[in-house]
PDB file of N, CA and C in Angstrom:
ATOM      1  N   UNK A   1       8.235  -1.568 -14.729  1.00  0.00           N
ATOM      2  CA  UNK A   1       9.469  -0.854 -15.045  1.00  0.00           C
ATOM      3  C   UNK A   1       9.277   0.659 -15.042  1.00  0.00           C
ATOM      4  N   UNK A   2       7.999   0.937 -15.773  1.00  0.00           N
ATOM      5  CA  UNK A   2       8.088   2.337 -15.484  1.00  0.00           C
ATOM      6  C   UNK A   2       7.034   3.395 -14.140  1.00  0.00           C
ATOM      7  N   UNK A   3       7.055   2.266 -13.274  1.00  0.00           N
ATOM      8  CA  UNK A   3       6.544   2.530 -11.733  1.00  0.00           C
ATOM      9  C   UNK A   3       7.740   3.545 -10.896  1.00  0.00           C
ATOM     10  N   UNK A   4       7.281   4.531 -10.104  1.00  0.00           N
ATOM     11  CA  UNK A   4       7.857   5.935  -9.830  1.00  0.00           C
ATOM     12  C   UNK A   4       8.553   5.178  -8.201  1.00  0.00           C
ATOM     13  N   UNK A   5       7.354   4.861  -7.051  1.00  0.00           N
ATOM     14  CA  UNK A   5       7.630   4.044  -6.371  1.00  0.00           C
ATOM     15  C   UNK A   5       6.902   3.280  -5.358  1.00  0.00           C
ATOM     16  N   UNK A   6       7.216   2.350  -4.548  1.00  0.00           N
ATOM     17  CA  UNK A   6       5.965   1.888  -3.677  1.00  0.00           C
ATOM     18  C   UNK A   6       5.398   2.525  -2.920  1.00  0.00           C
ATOM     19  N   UNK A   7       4.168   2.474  -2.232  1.00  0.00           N
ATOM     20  CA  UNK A   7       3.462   3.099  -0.970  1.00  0.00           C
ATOM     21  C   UNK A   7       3.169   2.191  -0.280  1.00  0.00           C
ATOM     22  N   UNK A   8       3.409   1.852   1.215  1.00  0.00           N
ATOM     23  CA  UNK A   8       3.336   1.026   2.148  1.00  0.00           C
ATOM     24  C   UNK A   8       2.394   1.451   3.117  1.00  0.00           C
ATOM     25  N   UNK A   9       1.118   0.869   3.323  1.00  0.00           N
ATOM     26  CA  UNK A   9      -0.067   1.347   3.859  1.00  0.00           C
ATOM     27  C   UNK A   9      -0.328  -0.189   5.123  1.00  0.00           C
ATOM     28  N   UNK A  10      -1.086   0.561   6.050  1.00  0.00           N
ATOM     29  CA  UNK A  10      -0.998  -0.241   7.505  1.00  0.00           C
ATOM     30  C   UNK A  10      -2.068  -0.568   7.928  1.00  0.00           C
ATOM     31  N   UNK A  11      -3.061  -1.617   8.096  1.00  0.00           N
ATOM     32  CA  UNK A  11      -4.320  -1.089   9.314  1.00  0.00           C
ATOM     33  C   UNK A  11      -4.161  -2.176  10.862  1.00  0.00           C
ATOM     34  N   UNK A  12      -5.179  -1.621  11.783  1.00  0.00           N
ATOM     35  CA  UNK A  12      -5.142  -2.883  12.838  1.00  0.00           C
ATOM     36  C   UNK A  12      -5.727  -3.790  12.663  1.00  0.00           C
ATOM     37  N   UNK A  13      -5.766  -4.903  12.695  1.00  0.00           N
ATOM     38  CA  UNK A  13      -6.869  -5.943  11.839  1.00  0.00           C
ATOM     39  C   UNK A  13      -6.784  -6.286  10.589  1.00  0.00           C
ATOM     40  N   UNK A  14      -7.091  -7.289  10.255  1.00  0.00           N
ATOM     41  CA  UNK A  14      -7.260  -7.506   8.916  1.00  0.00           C
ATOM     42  C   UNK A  14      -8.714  -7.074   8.679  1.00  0.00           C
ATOM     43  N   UNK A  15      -8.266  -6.721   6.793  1.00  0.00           N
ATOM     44  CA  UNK A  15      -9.553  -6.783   6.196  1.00  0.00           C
ATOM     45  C   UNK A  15      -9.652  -7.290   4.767  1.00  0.00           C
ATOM     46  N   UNK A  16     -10.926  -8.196   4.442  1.00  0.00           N
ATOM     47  CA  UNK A  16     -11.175  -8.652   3.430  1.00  0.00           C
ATOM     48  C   UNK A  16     -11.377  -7.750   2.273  1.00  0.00           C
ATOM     49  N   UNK A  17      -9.937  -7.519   1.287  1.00  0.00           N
ATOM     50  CA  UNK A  17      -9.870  -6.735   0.511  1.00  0.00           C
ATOM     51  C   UNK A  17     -10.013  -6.889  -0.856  1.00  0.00           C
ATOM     52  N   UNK A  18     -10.428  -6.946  -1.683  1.00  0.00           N
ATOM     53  CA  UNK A  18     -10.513  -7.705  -3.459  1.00  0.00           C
ATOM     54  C   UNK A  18     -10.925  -6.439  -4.014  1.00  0.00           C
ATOM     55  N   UNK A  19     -10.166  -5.763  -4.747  1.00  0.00           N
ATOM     56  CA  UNK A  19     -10.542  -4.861  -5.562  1.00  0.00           C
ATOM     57  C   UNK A  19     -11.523  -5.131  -6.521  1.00  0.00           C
ATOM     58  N   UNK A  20     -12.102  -4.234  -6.961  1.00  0.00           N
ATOM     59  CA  UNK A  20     -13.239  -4.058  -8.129  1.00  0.00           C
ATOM     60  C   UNK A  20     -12.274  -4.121  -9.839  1.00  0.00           C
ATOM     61  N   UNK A  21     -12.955  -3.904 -10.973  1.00  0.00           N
ATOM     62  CA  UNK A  21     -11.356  -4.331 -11.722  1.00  0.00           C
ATOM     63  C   UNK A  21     -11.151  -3.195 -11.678  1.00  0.00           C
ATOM     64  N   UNK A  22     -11.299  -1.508 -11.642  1.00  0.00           N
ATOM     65  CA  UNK A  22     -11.000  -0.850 -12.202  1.00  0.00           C
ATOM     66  C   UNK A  22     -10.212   0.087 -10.894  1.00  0.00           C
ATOM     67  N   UNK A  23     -10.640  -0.690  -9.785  1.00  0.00           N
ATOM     68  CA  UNK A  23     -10.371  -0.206  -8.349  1.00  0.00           C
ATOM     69  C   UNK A  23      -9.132  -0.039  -7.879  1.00  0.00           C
ATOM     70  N   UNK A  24      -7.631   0.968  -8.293  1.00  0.00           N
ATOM     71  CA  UNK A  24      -6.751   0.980  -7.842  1.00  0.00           C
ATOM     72  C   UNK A  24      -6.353   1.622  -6.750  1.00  0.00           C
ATOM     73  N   UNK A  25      -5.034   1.375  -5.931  1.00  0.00           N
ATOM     74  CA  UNK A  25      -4.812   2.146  -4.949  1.00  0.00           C
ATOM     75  C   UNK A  25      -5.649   1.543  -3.641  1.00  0.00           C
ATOM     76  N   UNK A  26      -5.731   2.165  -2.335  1.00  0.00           N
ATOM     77  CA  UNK A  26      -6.431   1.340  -1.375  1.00  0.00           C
ATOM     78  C   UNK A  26      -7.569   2.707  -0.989  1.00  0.00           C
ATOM     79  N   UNK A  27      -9.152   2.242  -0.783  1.00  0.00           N
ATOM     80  CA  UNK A  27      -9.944   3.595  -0.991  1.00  0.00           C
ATOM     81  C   UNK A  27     -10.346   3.916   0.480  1.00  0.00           C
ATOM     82  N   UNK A  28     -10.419   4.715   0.729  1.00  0.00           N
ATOM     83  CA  UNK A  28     -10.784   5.002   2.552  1.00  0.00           C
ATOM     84  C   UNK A  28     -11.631   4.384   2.927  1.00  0.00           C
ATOM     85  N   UNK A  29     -12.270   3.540   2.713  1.00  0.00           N
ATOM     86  CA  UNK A  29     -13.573   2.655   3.424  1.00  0.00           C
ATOM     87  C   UNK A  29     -12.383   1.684   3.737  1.00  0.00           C
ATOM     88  N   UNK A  30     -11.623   0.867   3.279  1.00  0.00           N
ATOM     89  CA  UNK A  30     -10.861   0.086   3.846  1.00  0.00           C
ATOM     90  C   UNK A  30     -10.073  -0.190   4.951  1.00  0.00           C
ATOM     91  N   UNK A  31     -10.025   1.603   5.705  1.00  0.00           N
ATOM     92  CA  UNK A  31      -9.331   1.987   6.954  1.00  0.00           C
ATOM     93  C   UNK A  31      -8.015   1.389   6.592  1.00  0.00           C
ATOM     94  N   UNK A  32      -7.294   1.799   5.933  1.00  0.00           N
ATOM     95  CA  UNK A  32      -5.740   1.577   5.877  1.00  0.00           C
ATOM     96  C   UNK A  32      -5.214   2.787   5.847  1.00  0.00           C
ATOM     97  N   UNK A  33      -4.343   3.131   6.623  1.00  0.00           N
ATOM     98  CA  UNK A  33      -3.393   4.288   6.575  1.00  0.00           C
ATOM     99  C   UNK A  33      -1.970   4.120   5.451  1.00  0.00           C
ATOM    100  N   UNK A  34      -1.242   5.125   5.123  1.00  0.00           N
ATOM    101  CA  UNK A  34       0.013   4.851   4.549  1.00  0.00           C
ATOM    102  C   UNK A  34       0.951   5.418   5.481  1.00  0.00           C
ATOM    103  N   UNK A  35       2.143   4.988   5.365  1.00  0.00           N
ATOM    104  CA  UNK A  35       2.762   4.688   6.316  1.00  0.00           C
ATOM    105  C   UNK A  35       4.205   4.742   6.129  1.00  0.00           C
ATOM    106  N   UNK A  36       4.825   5.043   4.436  1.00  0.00           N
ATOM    107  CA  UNK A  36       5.878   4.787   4.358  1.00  0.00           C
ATOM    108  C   UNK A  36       5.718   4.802   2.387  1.00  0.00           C
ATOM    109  N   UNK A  37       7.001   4.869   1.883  1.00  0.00           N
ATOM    110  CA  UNK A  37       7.194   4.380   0.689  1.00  0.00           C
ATOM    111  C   UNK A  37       8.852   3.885   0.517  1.00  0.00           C
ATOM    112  N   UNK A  38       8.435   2.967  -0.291  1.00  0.00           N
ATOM    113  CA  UNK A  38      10.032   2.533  -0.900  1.00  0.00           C
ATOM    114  C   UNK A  38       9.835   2.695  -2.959  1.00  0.00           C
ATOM    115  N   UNK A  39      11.336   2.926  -2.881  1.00  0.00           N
ATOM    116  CA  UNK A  39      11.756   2.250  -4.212  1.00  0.00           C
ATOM    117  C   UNK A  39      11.459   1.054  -4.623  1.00  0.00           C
ATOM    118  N   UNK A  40      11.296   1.426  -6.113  1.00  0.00           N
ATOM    119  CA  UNK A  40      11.091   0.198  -7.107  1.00  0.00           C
ATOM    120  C   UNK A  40      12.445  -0.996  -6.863  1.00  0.00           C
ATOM    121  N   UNK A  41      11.605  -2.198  -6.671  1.00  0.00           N
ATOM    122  CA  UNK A  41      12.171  -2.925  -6.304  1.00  0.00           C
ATOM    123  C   UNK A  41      13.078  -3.737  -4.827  1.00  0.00           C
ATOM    124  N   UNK A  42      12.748  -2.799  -3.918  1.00  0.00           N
ATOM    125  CA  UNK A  42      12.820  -3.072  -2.475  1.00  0.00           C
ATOM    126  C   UNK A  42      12.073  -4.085  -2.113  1.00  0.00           C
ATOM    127  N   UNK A  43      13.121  -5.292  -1.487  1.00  0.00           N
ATOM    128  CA  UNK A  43      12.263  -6.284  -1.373  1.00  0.00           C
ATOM    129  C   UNK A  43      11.752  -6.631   0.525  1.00  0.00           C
ATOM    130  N   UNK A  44      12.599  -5.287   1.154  1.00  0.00           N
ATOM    131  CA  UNK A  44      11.820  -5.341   2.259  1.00  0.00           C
ATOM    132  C   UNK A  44      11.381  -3.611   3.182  1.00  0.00           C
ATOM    133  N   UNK A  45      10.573  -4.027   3.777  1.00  0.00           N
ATOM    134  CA  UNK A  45      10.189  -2.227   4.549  1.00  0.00           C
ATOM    135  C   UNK A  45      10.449  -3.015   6.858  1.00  0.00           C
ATOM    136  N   UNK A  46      10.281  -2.204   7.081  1.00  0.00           N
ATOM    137  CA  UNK A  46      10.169  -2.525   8.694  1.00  0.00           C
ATOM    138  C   UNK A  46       9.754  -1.199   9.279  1.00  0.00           C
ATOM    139  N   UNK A  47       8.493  -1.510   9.949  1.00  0.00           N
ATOM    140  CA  UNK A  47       7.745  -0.610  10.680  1.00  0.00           C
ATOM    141  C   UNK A  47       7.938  -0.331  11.760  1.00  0.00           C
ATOM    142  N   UNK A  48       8.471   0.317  12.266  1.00  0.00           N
ATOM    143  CA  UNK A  48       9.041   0.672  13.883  1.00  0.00           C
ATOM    144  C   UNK A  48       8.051   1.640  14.660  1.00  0.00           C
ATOM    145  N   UNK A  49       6.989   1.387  13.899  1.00  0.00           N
ATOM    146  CA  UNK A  49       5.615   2.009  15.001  1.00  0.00           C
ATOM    147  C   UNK A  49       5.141   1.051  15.081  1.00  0.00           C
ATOM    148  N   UNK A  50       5.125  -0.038  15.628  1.00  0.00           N
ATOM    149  CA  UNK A  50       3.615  -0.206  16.289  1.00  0.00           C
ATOM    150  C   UNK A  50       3.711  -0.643  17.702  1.00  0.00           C
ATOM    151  N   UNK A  51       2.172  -1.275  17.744  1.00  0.00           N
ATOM    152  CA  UNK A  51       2.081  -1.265  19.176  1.00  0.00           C
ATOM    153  C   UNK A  51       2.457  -3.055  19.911  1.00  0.00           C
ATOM    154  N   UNK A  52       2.856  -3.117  20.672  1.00  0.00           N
ATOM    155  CA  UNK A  52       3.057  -4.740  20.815  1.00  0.00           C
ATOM    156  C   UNK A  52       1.278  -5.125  21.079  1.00  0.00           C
ATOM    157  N   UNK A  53       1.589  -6.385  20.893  1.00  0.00           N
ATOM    158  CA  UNK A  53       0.340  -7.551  20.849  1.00  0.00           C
ATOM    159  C   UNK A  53      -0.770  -7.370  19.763  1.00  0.00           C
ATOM    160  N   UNK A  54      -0.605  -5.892  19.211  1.00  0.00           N
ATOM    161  CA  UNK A  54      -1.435  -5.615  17.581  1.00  0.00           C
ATOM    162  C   UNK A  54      -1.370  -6.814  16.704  1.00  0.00           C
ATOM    163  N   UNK A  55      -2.665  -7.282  15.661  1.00  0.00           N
ATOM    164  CA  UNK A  55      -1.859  -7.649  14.400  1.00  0.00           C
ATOM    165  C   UNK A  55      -2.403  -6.438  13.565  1.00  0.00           C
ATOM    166  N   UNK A  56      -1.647  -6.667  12.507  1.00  0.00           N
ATOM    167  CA  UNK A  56      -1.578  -5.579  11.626  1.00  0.00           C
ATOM    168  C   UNK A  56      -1.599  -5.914  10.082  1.00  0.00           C
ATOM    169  N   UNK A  57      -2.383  -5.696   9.406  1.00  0.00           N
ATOM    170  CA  UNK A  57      -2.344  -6.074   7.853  1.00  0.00           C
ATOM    171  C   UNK A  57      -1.227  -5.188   6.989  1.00  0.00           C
ATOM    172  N   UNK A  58      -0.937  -5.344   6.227  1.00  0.00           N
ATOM    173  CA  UNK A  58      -0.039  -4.498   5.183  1.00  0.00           C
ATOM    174  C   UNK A  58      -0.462  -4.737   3.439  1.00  0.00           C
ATOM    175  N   UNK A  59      -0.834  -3.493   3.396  1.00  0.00           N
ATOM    176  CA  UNK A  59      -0.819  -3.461   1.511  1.00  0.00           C
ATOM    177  C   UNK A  59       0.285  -2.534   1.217  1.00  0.00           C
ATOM    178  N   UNK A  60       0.746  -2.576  -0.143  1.00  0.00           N
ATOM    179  CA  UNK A  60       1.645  -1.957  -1.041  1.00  0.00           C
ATOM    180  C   UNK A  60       1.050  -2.003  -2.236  1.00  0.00           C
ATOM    181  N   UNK A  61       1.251  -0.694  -3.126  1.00  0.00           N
ATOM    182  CA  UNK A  61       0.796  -0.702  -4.300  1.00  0.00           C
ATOM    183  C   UNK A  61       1.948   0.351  -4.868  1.00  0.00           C
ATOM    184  N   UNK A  62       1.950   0.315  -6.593  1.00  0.00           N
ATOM    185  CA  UNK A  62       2.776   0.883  -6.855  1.00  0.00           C
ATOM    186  C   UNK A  62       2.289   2.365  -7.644  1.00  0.00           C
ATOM    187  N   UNK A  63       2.768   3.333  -7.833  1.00  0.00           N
ATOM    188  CA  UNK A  63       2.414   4.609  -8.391  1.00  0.00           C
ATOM    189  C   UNK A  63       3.248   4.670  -9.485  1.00  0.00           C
ATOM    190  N   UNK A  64       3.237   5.165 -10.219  1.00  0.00           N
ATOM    191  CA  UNK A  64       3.440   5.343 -11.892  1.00  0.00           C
ATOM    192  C   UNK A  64       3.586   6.928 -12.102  1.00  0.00           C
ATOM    193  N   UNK A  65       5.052   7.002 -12.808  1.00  0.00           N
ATOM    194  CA  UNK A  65       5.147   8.658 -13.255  1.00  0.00           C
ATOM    195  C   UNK A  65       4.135   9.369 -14.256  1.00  0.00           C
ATOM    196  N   UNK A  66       3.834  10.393 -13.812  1.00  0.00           N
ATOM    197  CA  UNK A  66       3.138  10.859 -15.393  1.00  0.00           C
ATOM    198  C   UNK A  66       4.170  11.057 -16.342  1.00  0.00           C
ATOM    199  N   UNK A  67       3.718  11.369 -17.742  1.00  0.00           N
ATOM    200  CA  UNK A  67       2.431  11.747 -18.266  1.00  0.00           C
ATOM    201  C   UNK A  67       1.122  11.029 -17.650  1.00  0.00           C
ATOM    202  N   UNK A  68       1.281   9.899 -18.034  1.00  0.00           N
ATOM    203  CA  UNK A  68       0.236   8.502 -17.594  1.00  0.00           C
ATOM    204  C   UNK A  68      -0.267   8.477 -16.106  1.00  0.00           C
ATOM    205  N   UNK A  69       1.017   8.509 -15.458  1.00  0.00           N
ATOM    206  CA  UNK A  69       0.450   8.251 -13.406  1.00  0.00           C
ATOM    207  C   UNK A  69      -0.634   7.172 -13.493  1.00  0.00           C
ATOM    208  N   UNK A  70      -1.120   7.293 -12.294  1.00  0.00           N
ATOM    209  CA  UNK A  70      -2.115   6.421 -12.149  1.00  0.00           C
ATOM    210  C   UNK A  70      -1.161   5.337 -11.020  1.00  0.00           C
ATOM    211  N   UNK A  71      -1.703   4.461 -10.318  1.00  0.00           N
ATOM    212  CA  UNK A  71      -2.004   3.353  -9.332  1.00  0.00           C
ATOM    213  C   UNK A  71      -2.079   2.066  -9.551  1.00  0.00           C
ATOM    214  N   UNK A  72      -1.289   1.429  -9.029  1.00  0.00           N
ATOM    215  CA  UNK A  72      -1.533  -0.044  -9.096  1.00  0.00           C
ATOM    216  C   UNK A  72      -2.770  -0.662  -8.391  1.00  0.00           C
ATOM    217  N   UNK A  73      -3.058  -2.226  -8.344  1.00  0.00           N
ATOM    218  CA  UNK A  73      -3.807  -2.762  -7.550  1.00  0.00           C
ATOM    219  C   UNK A  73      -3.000  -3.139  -5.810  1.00  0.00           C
ATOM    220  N   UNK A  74      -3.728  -3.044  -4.931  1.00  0.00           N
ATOM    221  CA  UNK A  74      -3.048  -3.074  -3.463  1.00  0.00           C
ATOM    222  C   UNK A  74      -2.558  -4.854  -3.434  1.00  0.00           C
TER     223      UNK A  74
END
């Protein structure tokens, strides 16, 4: 509820992702780009970049206003 809003992040390929516990947000070793954000509570996004015959993974995580801020898990 008190999340600011989503970030919609992209890569080519999948990758085997499991955060650490304290591990929020997605960290650059993962090769995911961001790509977009929506509002809290959007239950869909559509990517009008890519390339045909790609697959493509997708994470979202959510960001949090300060005082507090801080990152969700992807």
């Amino acid at each position: 509820a008190n999340a600011e809003k989503m970030t919609v992040w992209r890569r080519k390929g999948g990758f085997d992702f499991e955060p650490d516990n304290c591990e929020t947000g997605l960290p650059p070793y993962t090769g995911y780009q961001q790509i977009g954000e929506t509002a809290i509570g959007t239950t869909t996004f559509l990517d009008q970049d890519i390339d045909r015959g790609v697959n493509y993974c997708y994470r979202i995580f959510a960001v949090f206003r300060e005082p507090g801020g801080g990152e969700s898990y992807a």
